[in-house]
Each structure stands twice: as C-alpha cells, then as structure tokens.
Protein backbone atom coordinates (compact mmCIF):
# COMPACT_ATOMS: atom_id res chain seq x y z
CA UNK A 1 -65.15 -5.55 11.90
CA UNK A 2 -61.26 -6.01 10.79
CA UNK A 3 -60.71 -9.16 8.62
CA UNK A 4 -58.60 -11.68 10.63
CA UNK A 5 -56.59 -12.42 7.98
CA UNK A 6 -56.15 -8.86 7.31
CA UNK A 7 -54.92 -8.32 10.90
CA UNK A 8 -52.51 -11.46 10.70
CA UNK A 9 -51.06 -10.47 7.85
CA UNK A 10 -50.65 -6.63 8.90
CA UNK A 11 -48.81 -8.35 11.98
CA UNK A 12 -46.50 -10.22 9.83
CA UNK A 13 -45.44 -7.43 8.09
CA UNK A 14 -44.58 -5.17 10.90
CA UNK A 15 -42.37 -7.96 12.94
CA UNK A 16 -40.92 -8.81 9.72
CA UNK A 17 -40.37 -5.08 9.06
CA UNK A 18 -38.80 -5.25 12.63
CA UNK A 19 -36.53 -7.72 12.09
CA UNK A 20 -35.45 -6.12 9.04
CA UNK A 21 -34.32 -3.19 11.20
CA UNK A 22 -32.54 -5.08 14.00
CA UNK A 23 -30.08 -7.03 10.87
CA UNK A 24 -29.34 -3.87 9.41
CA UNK A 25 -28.40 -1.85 12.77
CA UNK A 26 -26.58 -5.12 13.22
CA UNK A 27 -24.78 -4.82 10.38
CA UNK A 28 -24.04 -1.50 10.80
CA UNK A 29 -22.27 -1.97 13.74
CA UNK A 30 -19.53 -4.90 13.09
CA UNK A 31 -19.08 -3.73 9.51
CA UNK A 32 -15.45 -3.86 8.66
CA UNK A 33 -14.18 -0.34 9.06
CA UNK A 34 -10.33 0.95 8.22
CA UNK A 35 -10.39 1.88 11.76
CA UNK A 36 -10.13 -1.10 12.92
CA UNK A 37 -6.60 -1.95 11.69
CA UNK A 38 -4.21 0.20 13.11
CA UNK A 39 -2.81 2.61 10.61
CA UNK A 40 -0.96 4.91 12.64
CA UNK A 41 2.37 3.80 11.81
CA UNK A 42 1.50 3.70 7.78
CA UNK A 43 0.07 7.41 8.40
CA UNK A 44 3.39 8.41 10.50
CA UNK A 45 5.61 7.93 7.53
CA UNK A 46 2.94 8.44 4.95
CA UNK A 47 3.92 10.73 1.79
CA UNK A 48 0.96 13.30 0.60
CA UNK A 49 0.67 15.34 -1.96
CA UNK A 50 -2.98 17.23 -2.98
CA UNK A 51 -4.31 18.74 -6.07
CA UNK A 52 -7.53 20.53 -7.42
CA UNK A 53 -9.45 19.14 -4.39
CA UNK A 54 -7.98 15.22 -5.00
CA UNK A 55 -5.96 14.53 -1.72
CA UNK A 56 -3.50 11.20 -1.74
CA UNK A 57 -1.08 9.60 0.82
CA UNK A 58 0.82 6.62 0.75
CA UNK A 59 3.65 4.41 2.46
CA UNK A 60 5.45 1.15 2.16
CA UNK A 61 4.09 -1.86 4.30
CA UNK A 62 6.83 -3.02 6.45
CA UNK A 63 7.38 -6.55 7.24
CA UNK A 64 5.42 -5.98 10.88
CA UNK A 65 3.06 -3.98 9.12
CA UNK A 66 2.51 -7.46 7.00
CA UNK A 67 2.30 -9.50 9.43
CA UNK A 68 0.13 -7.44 11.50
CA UNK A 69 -2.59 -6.75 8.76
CA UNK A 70 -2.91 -9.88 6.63
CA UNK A 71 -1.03 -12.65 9.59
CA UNK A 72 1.96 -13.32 6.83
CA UNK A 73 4.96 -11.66 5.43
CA UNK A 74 4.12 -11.28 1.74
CA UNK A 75 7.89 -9.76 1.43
CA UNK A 76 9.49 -13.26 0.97
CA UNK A 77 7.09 -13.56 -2.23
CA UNK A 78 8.57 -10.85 -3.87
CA UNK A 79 4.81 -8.67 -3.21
CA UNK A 80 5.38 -5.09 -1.78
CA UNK A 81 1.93 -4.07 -0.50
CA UNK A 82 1.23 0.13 -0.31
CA UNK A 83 -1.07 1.62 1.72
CA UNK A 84 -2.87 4.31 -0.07
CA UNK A 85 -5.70 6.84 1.06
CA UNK A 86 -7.87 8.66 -1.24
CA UNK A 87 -9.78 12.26 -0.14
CA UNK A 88 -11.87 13.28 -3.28
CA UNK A 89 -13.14 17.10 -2.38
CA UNK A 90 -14.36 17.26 -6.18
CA UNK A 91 -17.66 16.70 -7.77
CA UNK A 92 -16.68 13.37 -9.61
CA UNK A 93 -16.70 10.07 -8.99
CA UNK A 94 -12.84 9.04 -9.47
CA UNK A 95 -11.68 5.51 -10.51
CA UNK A 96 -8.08 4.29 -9.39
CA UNK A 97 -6.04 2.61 -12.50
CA UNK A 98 -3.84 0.70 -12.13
CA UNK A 99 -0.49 2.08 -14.18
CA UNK A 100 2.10 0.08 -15.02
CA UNK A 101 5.22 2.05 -14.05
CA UNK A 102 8.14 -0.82 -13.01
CA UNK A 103 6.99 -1.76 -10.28
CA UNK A 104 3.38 -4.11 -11.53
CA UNK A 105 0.38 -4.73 -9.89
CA UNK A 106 -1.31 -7.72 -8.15
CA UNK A 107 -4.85 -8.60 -7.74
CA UNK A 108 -5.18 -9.54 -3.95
CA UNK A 109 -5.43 -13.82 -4.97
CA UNK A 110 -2.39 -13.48 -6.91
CA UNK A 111 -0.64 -11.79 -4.07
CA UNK A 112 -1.83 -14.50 -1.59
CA UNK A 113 -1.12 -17.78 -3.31
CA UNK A 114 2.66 -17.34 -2.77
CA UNK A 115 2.42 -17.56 0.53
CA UNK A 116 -0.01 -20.50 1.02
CA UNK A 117 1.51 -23.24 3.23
CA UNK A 118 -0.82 -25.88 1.66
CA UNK A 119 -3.82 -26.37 -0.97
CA UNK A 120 -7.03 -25.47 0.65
CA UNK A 121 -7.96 -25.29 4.27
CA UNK A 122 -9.39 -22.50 6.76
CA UNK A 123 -5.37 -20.31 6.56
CA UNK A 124 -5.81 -20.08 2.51
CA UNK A 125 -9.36 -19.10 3.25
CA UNK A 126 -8.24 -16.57 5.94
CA UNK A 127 -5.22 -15.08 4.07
CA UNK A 128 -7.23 -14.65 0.82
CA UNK A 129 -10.05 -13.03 2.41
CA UNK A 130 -7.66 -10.41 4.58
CA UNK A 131 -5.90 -9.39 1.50
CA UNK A 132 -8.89 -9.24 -0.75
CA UNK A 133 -10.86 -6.78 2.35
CA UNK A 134 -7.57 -5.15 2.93
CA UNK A 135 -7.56 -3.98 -1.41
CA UNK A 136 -8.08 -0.86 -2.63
CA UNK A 137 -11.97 -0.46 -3.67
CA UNK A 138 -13.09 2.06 -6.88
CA UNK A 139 -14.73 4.08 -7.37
CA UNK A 140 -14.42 7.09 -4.86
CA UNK A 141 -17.33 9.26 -4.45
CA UNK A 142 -17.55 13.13 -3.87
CA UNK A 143 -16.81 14.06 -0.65
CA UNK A 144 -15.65 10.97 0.31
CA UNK A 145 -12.33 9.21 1.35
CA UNK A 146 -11.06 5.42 0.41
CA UNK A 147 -8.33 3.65 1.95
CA UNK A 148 -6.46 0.72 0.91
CA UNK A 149 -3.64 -1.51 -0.23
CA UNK A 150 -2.48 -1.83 -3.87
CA UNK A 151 -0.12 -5.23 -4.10
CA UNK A 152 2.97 -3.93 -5.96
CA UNK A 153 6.46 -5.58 -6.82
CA UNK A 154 8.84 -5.53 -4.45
CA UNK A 155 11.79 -3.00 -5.00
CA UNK A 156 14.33 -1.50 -2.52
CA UNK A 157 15.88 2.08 -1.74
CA UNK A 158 13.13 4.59 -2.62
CA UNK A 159 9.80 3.33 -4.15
CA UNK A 160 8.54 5.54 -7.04
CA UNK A 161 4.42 5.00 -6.98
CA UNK A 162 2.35 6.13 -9.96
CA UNK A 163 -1.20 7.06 -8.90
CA UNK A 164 -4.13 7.81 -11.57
CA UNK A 165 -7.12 8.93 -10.82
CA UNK A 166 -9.54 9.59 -13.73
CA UNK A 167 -13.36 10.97 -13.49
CA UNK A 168 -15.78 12.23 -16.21
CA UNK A 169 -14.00 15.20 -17.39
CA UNK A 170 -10.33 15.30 -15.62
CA UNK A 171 -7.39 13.32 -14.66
CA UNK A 172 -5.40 13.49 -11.41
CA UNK A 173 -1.51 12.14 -11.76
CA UNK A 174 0.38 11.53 -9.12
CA UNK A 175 4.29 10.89 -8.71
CA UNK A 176 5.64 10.27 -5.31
CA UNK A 177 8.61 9.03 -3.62
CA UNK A 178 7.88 6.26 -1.10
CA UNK A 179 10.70 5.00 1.78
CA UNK A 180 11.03 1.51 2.16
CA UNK A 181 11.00 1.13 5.83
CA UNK A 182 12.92 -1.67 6.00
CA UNK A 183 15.59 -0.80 4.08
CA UNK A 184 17.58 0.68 6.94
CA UNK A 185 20.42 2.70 4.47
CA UNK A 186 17.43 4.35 2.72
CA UNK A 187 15.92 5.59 6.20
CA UNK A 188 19.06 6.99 7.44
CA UNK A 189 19.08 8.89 4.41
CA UNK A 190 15.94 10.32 4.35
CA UNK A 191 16.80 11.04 8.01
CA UNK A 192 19.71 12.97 7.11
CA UNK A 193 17.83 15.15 4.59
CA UNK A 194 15.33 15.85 6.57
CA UNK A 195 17.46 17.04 9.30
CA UNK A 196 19.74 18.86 7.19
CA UNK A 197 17.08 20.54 5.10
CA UNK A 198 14.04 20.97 7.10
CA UNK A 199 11.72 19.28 4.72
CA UNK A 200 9.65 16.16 4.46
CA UNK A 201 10.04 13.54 2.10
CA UNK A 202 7.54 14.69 -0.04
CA UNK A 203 9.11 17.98 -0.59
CA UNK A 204 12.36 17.70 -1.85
CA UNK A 205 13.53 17.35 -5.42
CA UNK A 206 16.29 16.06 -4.56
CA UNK A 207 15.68 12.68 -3.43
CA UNK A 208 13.46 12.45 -6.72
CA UNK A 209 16.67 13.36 -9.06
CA UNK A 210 19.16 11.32 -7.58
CA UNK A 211 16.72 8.03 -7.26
CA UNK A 212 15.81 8.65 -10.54
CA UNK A 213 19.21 8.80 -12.28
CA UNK A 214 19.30 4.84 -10.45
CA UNK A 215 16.01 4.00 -11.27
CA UNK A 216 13.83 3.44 -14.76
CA UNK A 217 11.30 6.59 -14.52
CA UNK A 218 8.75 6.58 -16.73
CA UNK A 219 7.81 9.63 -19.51
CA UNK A 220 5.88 12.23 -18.65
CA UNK A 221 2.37 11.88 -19.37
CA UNK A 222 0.82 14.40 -21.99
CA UNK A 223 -2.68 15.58 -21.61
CA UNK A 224 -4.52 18.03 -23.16
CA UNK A 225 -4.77 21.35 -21.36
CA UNK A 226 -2.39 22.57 -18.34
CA UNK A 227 -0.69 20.29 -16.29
CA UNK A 228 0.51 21.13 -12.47
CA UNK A 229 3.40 20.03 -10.48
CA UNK A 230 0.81 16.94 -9.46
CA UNK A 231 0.04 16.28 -12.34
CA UNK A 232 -3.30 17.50 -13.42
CA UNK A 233 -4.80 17.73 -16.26
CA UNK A 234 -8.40 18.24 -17.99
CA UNK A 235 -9.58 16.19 -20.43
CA UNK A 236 -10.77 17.68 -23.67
CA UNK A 237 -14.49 17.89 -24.42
C-alpha cells in the first residue's frame, strides 16, 4: 500500500517540476533578443573586415538610430555610440577590451547620466536600463556571434575604431574606418569614392591615409609571431 505522504509529496514534486517548465519556456520566449531592435540600417552601412575565423562589423549610430534604440539623443552629450557584431568561427572564447585609441570608452551609466532630465524617476530608470541591455557583453563563445554597442567619444569626419579581441593563445586586432552618418560632407565623400572606384569603405587605403594624416593614429601594435593586414597575431607560449 503507497504511503500517503509518499504520494503527496511525489505530487508536489511533479507540479512543481511543471511549473518549473512553463517559467522557463516563458522565459524563453520574451527574452530580449538583438532581433528585436531593428538593425538594418546599422548593417546597411556597416564596415567588416574578417580574420583567422574572427568576423567583425561596425557603424556609427546616427542621431535616429539614438533615438530609436535607447528613446534619447546621446549626441548632444558628447557620447558616440557604435554598433558592433562579433562572429567567432574559432575554438576560443574571445574577450572584447576596451583600447584606448582617441576616441575613450563609456560604461553604459556614464553614458546615460548626461542625458537625464531629472534625479531619479521611471525615464532615468528606463534610459539606464536600454543602454546598459543595448552594451556590448564578453565573452564570445565558439561558434557563436555577439552584438552590441560600445559608448565612444564623439568625433566627426571618419571614425577610426580599434577592436581587440584576445583568447587563450591569440589576439585579433582590428583597424577600421567608420562614416559618421550624420556628417553629411563625409558621406558625400565616401559616396564619391565609392562611385569612382568601385569599392566599399572598407576596402580602400585611401580614405585610411588621408584621414589619418588629419587625425592622431595610434602605433602599430607589436606581437610576437606574424601579423596580417587585420591584425593578427599569436601569442607566444
């Protein structure tokens, strides 16, 4: 004969096991995904460059882009947010660091107090916990792909955007070129060479000579071992 208690308890246990289900299919499903902000313009104008299985894009919020993703223009505080994307097609887990290279970084609550109309209240709350989902998250794991925002100073013309990625044994550098969309001289002449030259952004030396006879570029990193045009390099053992 089963003991009651026995049977009570076993019940317990399997609605309890139950409800344990239903919360995480719930949370499954309204998890915050980067799908759910619209990224097609930032991917549109996005500049890529891949190496050794290590995959990066990035672009320059624009003031709608702001104001769209995070409900406030964080422009007028001097904060130049950049979208970033991350494929990592190696067999390490790769930390982001954050380089300084002219242009600073900004944790996400340093990038939102600027623009808080008042102390406290549910819009501080809201703003701080937009820009603080919207930031870039380490580390990336094989196989897998992060996206994100890194809060940078603002700058106009071209924006030059130091990306290191570091994992157990190797280092991935990458330099790249970024429009500022709305700096409307710098567009028309990224148009121009485009249409002139047939190439992307990404692709032509150009644009990263002249922009960097105007602006401070930083010394090249040196790394033991080879380093490619994207800057790889091993570490030694």
């Amino acid at each position: 004969m089963t003991n009651p208690l026995r049977r009570l308890r076993q019940i317990v246990e399997a609605l309890s096991a139950g409800c344990l289900l239903l919360a995480l299919n719930a949370c499954a499903n309204s998890a915050p995904s980067s799908t759910r902000v619209d990224d097609a313009p930032l991917r549109a104008r996005a500049v890529t460059a891949e190496s050794h299985g290590v995959r990066v894009s990035a672009a320059v919020l624009s003031a709608d882009d702001d104001e769209r993703m995070f409900g406030t223009n964080l422009n007028i505080a001097d904060v130049q947010p950049v979208w970033i994307e991350v494929t990592n097609r190696t067999l390490l887990y790769l930390w982001m660091f954050r380089t300084e290279n002219g242009e600073g970084y900004y944790l996400p609550f340093e990038s939102a107090w600027p623009v808080h109309t008042r102390p406290g209240g549910a819009a501080k709350v809201h703003i701080d916990d937009r820009l603080y989902k919207a930031s870039f998250k380490n580390p990336i794991p094989p196989g897998g792909t992060h996206v994100g925002i890194l809060f940078t100073n603002r700058v106009e013309g071209l924006k030059f955007c130091n990306i290191d990625l570091s994992g157990d044994t190797e280092v991935f550098h990458f330099s790249l070129f970024l429009p500022v969309p709305d700096d409307d001289e710098n567009f028309e002449k990224i148009r121009f060479l485009d249409a002139g030259g047939g190439s992307s952004v990404k692709t032509i030396p150009e644009i990263a000579a002249s922009e960097c006879a105007e602006i401070p570029c930083p010394p090249k990193r040196h790394s033991p071992g080879s380093v490619d045009q994207a800057g790889f390099s091993r570490k030694a053992r």
